[in-house]
Structures are given as structure tokens and as C-alpha cells.
C-alpha atoms as a PDB file:
ATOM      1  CA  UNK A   1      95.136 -86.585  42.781  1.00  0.00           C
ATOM      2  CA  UNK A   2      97.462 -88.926  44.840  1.00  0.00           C
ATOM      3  CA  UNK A   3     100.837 -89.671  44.089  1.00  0.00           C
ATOM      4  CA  UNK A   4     102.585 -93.008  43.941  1.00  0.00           C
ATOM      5  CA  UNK A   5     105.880 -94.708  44.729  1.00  0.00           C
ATOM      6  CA  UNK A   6     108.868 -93.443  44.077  1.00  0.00           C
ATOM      7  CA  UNK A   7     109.582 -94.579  40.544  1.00  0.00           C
ATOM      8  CA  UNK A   8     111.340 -97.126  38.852  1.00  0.00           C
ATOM      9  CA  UNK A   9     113.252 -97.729  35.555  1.00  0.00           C
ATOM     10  CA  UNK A  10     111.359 -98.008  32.019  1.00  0.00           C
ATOM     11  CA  UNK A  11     107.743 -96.398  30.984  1.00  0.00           C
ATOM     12  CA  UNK A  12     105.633 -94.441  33.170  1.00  0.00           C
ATOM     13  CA  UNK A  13     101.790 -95.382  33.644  1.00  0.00           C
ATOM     14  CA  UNK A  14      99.213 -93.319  34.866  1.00  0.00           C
ATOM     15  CA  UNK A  15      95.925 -94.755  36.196  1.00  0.00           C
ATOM     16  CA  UNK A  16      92.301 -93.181  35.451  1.00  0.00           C
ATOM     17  CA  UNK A  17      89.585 -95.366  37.528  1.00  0.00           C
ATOM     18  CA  UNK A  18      86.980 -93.359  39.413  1.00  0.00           C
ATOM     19  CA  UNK A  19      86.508 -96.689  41.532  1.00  0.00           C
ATOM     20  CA  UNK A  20      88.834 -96.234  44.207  1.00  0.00           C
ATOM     21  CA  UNK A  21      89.042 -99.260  45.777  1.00  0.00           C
ATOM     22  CA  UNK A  22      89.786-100.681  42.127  1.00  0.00           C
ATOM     23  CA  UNK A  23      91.900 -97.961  41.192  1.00  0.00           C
ATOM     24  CA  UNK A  24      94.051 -98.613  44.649  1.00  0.00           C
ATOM     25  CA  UNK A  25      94.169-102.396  44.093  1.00  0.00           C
ATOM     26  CA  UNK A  26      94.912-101.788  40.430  1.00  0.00           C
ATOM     27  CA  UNK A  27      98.057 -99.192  41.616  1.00  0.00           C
ATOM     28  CA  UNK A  28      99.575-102.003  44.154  1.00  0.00           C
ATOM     29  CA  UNK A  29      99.635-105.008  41.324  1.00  0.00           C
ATOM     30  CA  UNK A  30     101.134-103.240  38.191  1.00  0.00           C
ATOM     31  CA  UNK A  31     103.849-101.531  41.107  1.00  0.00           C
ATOM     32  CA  UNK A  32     104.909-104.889  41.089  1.00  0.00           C
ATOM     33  CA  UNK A  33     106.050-104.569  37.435  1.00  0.00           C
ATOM     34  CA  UNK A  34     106.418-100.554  36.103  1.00  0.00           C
ATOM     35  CA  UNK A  35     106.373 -97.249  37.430  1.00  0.00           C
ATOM     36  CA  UNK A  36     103.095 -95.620  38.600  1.00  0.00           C
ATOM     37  CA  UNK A  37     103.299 -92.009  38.531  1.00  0.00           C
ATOM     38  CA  UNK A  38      99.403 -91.699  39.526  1.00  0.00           C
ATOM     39  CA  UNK A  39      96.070 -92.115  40.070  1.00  0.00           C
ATOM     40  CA  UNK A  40      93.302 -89.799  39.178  1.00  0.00           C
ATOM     41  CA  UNK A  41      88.967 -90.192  39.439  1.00  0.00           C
ATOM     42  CA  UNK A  42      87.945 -88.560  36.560  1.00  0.00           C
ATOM     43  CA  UNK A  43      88.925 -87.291  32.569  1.00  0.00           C
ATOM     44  CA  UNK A  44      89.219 -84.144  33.632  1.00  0.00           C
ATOM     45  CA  UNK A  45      91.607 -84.220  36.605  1.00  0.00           C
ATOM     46  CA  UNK A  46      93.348 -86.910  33.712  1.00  0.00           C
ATOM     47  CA  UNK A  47      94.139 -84.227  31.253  1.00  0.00           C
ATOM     48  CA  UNK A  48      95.418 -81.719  33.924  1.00  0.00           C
ATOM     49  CA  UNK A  49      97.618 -84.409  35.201  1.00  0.00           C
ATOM     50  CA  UNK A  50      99.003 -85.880  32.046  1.00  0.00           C
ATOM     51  CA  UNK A  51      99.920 -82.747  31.145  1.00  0.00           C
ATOM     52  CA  UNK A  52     101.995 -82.048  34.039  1.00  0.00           C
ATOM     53  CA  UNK A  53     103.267 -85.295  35.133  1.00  0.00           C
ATOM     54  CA  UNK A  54     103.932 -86.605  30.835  1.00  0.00           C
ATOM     55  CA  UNK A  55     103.440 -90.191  31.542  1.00  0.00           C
ATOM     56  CA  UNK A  56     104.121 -92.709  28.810  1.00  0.00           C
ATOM     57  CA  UNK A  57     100.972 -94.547  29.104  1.00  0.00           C
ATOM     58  CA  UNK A  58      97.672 -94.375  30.581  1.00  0.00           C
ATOM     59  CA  UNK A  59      95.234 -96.990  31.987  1.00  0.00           C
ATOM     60  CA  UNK A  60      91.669 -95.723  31.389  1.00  0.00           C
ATOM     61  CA  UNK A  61      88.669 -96.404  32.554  1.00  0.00           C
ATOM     62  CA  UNK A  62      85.874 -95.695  30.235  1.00  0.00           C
ATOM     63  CA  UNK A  63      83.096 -94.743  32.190  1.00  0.00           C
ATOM     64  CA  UNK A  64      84.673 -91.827  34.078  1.00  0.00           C
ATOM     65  CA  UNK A  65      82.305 -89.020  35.386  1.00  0.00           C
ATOM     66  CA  UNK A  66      82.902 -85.366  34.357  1.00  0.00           C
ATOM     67  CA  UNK A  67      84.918 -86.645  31.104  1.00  0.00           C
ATOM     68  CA  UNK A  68      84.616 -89.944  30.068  1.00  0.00           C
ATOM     69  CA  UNK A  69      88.245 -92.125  29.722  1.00  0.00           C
ATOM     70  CA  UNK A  70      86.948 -91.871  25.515  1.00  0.00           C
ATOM     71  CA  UNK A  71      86.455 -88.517  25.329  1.00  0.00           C
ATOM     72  CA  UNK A  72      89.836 -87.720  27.171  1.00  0.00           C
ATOM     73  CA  UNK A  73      91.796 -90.080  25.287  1.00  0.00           C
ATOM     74  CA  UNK A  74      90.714 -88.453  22.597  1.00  0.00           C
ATOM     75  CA  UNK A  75      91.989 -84.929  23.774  1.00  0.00           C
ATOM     76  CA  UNK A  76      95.340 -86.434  24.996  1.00  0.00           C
ATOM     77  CA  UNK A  77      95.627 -87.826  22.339  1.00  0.00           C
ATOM     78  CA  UNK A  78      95.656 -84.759  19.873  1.00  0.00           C
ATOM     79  CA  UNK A  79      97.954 -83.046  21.933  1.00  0.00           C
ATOM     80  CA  UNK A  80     100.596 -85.921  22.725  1.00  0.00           C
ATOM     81  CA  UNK A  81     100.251 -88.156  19.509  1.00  0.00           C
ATOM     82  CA  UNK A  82     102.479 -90.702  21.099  1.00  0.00           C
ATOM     83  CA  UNK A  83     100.935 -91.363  24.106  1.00  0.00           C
ATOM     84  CA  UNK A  84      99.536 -94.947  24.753  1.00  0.00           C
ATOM     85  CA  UNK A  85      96.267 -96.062  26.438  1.00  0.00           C
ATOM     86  CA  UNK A  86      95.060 -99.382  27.772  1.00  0.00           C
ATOM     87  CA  UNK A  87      91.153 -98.760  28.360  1.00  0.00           C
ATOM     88  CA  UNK A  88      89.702-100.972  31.166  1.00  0.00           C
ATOM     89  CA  UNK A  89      86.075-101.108  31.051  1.00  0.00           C
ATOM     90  CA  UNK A  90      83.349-102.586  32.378  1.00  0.00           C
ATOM     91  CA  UNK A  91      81.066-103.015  28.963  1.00  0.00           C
ATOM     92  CA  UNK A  92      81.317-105.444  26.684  1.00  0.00           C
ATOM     93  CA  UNK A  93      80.840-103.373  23.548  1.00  0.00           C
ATOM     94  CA  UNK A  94      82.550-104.193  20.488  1.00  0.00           C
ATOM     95  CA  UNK A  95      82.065-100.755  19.356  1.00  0.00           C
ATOM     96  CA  UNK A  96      83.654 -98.709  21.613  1.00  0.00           C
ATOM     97  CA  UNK A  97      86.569-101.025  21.039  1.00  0.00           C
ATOM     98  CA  UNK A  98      86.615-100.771  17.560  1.00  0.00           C
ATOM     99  CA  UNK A  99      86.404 -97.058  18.132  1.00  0.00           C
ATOM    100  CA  UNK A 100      89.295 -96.971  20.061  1.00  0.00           C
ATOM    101  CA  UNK A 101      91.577 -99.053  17.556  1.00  0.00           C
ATOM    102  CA  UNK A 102      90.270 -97.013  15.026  1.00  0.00           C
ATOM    103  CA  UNK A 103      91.083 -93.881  16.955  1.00  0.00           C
ATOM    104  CA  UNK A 104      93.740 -94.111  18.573  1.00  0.00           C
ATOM    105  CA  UNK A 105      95.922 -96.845  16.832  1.00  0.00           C
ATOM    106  CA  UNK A 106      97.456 -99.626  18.965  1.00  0.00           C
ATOM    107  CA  UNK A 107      95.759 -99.324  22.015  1.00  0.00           C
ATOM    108  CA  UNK A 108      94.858-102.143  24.809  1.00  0.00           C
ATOM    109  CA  UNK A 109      91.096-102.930  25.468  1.00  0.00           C
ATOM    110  CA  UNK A 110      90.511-105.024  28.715  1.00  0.00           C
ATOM    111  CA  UNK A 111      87.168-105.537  30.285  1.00  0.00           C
ATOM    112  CA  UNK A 112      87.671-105.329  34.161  1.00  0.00           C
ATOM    113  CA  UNK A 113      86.523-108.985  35.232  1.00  0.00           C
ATOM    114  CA  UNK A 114      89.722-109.777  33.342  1.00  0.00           C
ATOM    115  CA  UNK A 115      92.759-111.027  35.012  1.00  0.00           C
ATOM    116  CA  UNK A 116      95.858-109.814  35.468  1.00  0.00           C
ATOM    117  CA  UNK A 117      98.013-111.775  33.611  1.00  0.00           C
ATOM    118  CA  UNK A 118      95.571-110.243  30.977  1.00  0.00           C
ATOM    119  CA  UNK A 119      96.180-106.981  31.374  1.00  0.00           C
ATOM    120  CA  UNK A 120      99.909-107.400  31.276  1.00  0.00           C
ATOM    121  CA  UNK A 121      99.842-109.125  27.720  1.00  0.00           C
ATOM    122  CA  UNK A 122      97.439-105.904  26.820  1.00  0.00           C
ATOM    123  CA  UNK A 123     100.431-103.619  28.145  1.00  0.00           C
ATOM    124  CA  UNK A 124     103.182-105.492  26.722  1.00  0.00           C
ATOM    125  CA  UNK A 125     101.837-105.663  23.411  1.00  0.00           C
ATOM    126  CA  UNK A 126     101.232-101.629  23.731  1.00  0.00           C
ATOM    127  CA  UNK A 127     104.764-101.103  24.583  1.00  0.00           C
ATOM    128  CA  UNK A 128     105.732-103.246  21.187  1.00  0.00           C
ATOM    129  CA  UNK A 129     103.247-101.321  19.311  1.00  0.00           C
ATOM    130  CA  UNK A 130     100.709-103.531  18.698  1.00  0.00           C
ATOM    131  CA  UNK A 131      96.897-103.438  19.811  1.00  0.00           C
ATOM    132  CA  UNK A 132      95.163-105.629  22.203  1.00  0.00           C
ATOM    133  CA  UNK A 133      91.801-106.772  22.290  1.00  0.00           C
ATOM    134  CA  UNK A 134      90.322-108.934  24.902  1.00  0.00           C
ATOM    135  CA  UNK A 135      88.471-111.940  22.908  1.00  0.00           C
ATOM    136  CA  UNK A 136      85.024-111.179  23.985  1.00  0.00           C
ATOM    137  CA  UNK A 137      85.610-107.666  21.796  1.00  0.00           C
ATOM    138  CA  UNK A 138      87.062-108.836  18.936  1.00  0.00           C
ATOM    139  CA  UNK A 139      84.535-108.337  15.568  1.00  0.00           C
ATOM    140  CA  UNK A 140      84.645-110.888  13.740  1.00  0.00           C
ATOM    141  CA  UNK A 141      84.600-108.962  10.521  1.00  0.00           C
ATOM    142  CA  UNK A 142      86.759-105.998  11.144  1.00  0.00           C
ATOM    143  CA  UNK A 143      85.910-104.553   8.045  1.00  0.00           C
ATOM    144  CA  UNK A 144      82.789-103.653  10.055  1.00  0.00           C
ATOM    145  CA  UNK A 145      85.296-101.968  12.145  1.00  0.00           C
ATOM    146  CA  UNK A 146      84.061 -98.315  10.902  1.00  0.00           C
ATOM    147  CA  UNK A 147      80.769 -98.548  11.413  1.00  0.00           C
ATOM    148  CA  UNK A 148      80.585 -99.348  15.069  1.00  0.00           C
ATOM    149  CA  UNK A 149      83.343 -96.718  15.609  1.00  0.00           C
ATOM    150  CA  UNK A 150      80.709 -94.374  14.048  1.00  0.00           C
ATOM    151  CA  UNK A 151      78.326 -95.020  17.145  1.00  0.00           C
ATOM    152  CA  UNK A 152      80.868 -93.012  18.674  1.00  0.00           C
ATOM    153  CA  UNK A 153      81.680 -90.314  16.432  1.00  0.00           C
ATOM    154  CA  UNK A 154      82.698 -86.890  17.069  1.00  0.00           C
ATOM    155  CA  UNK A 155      79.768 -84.595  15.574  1.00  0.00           C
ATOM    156  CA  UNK A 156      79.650 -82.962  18.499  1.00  0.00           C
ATOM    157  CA  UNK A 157      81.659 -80.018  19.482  1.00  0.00           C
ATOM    158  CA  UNK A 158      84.157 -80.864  22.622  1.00  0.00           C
ATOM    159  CA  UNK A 159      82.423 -78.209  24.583  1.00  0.00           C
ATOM    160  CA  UNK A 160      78.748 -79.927  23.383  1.00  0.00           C
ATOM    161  CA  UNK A 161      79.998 -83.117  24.888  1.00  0.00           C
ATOM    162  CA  UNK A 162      81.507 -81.641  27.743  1.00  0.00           C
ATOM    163  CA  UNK A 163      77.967 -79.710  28.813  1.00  0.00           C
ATOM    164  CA  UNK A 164      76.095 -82.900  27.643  1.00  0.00           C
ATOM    165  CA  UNK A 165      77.698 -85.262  29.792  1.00  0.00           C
ATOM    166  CA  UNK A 166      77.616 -83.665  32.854  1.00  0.00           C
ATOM    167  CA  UNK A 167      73.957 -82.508  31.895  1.00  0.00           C
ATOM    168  CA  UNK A 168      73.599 -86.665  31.675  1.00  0.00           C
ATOM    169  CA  UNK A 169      75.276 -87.333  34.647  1.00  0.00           C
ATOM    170  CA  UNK A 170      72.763 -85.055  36.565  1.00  0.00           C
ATOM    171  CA  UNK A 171      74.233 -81.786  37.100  1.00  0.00           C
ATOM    172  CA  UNK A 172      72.720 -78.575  37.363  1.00  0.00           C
ATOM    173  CA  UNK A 173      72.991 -75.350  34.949  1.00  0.00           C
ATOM    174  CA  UNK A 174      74.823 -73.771  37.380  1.00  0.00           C
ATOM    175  CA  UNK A 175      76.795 -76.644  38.411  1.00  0.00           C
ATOM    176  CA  UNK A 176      78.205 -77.094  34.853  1.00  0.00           C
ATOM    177  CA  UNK A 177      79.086 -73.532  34.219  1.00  0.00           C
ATOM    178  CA  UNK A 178      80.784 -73.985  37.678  1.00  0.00           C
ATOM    179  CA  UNK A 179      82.463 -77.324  36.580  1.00  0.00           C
ATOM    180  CA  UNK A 180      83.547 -75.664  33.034  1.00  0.00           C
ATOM    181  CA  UNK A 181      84.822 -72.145  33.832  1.00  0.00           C
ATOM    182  CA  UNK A 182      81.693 -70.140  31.845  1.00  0.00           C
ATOM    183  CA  UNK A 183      78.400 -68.431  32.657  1.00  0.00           C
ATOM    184  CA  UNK A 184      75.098 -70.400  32.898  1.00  0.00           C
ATOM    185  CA  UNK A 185      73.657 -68.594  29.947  1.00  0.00           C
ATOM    186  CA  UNK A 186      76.300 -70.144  27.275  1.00  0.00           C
ATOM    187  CA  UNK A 187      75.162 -73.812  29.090  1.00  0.00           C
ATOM    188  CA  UNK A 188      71.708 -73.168  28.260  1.00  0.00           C
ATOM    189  CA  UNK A 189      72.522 -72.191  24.261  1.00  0.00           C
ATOM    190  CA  UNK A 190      74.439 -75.048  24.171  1.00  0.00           C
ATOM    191  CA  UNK A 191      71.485 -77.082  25.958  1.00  0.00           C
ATOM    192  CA  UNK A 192      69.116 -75.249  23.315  1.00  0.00           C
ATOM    193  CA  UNK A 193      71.642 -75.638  20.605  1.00  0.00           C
ATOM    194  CA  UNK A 194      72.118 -79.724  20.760  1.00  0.00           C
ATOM    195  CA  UNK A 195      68.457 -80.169  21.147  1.00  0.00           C
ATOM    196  CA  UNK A 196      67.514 -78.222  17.976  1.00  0.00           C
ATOM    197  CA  UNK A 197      70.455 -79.708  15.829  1.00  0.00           C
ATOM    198  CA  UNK A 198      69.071 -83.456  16.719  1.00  0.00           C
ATOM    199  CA  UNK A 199      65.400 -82.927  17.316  1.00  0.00           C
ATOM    200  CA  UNK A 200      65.411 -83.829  20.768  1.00  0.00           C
ATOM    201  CA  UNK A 201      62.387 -83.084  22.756  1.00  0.00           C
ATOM    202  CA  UNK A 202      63.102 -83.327  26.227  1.00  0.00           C
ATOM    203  CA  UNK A 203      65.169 -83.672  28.959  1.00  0.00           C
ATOM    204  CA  UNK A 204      64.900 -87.256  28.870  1.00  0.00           C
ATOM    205  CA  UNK A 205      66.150 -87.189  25.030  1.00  0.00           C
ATOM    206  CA  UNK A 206      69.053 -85.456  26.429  1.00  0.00           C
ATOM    207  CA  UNK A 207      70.181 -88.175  28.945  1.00  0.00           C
ATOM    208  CA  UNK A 208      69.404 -90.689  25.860  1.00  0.00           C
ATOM    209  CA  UNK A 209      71.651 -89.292  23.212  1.00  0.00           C
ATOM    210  CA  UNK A 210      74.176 -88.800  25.531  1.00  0.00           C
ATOM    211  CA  UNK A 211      74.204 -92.747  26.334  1.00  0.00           C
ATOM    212  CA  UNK A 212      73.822 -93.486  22.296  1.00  0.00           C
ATOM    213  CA  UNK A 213      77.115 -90.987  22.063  1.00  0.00           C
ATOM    214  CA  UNK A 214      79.181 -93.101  24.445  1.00  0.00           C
ATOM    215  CA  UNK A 215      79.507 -89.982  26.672  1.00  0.00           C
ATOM    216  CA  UNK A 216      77.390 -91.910  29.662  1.00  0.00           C
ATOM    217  CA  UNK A 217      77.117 -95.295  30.481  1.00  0.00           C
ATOM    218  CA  UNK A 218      74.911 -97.473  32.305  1.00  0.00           C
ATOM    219  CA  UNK A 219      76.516 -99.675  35.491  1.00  0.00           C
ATOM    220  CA  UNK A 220      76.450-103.420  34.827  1.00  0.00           C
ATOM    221  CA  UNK A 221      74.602-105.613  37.658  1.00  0.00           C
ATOM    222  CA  UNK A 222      78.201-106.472  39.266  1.00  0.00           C
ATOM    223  CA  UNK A 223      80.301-103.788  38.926  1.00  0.00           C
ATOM    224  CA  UNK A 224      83.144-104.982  41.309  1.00  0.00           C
ATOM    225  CA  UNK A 225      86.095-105.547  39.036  1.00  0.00           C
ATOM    226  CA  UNK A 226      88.596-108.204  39.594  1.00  0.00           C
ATOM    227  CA  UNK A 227      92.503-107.595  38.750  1.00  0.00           C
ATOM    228  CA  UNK A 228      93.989-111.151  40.066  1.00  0.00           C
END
């Protein structure tokens, strides 16, 4: 966790990138307009952080290791109802856009080739209450809106998706009990338990759902993001 600036008047933001370089470029251009609390590499180090430092919005990155920006939002947002999010993301998915709006209410959704002048009008319209999709994300028939959100639905226990994301992401048994605080044994029924309640087969099935859940996500060819 780093700490930023010394703050200035009006909301607080709190950035969630585990891209550093992006993160730290990302810190230095909205300093230039609101007050950035911190900066954090992954969803779990996010909720510990928001929970201390109360910011009044967070910028998200998706694709976060440990706990995805999605899956955290989601937690954050159960506990502090009127927190705001601007996700930042790399994939061009309608659906996990329409699952955030869905979710979450007026939210921002920016992809991270966007530019900053972007971003701001995603913010702005966040602080007014309003949502903000970038045009490449927009549905054009929102009533179609549920249904993609669904791609993303919450079947899964927060514990499942915990262990089956950082299964996904390559981690050992005893890694993840490490990561999560319990013994290897209650990883492996919850391995055993997700592959009998979806039929899954293998290891590779594992890693497959977990992408199809929105818990994982594959890099795009260029994934240097611009913010100017």
C-alpha cells in the first residue's frame, strides 16, 4: 500500500490497478484535479484499505489478481452502499459493463486506451449520480441489460470465488489456504465441492469456468494503457 499527497478539498479517490507503472501515472494526472488517498495492487489489499482509509470513490481495475476489481466492488459495496466506483478495464465486454450498472447503480466504465479527458467526464458524471459508459460498451438494447449481467452472476459462494480464482490464477493448495487464513483441507472440499455442483472434470475445467465467471481474465495483445 503507498500513500499519496497530502490531500485536498472535495471527494476522496482511491486507486486499484495492479499495473504499477499505470497505477503511478494514473495517481500523478487525477492529483491534478481531486484528492488521492491511495493506491493499492490487488481486491484484497482494496477492501482492507477502503475500510480503513473510507474513501468516497474508487477507481478499479477489473482484472486484479487475488480478488478481481468485480468481485471487490461487489463486497464494498454491501458494506458501504454509497460508495462509488469508476472501473477501468482493459476488455471490451459489454457484459461486465452491464453487470456493473446493473450492480452497482451509477457507476463509470472506462476501457484503459481511453483518454483522460474521458475518464474525467466518467468521474464527474459519478459525482452527479449518473452512470458512465464508454461508447464502445454501450448495448444497444439495454433491455438485454440482464442477461449479460447474468454471465456474471453470483451463484457462487464468496469463499467459492475466492478459492477459485486464485486456483485460476495458478496458486497452490497450500498457497490459497495461506492467502485466505484456513487449512488446506477446507480448499480441497471447496475444490471438490465446485467441481461436483457444475460437472467439471478437470483442472483445466476449473481455470475455464473461472474465466466464463468473470473471476479471471485473459491479457489483451497490448496491454499498456494510455491515460493522456
Amino acid at each position: 500500500m503507498e500513500r499519496a499527497a497530502p490531500e485536498r478539498p472535495g471527494p476522496r479517490f482511491l486507486i486499484a490497478d495492479d499495473h504499477a507503472i499505470f497505477a503511478e501515472t494514473f495517481k500523478s494526472f487525477l492529483q491534478s484535479h481531486y484528492s488521492v488517498v491511495g493506491v493499492v495492487g490487488d481486491g484484497k489489499t482494496l477492501i482492507d484499505e477502503v475500510s480503513r482509509l473510507r474513501p468516497d470513490i474508487v477507481i478499479v481495475d477489473i482484472g486484479m489478481p487475488v480478488l478481481n476489481g468485480l468481485e471487490a466492488a461487489r463486497r464494498l459495496h454491501h458494506t458501504f452502499p454509497k460508495m462509488k466506483f469508476v472501473f477501468l478495464t482493459m476488455y471490451d465486454d459489454p457484459n461486465l459493463a452491464a453487470a456493473a450498472v446493473q450492480e452497482f447503480g451509477p457507476v463509470g466504465f472506462v476501457l484503459k486506451h481511453s483518454g483522460g479527458v474521458e475518464v474525467l467526464k466518467a468521474i464527474e458524471s459519478v459525482l452527479r449520480g449518473c452512470s458512465y459508459v464508454t461508447a464502445k460498451l454501450k448495448s444497444e438494447d439495454w433491455v438485454e441489460a440482464g442477461a449479460r449481467a447474468r454471465q456474471f452472476s453470483r451463484a457462487l459462494t464468496p469463499r467459492q470465488r475466492d478459492v477459485l480464482q486464485l486456483y485460476a490464477e495458478g496458486h497452490s493448495m497450500k498457497q490459497i489456504a495461506g492467502l485466505l487464513s484456513v487449512s488446506q483441507k477446507t480448499i480441497e472440499f471447496h475444490k471438490h465441492h465446485i467441481m461436483e455442483s457444475y460437472s467439471l472434470s478437470s483442472n483445466a475445467d476449473l481455470v475455464l469456468f473461472a474465466l466464463k465467471q468473470g473471476l479471471i481474465f485473459i491479457e489483451p495483445a497490448t496491454s499498456a494503457g494510455k491515460i493522456l
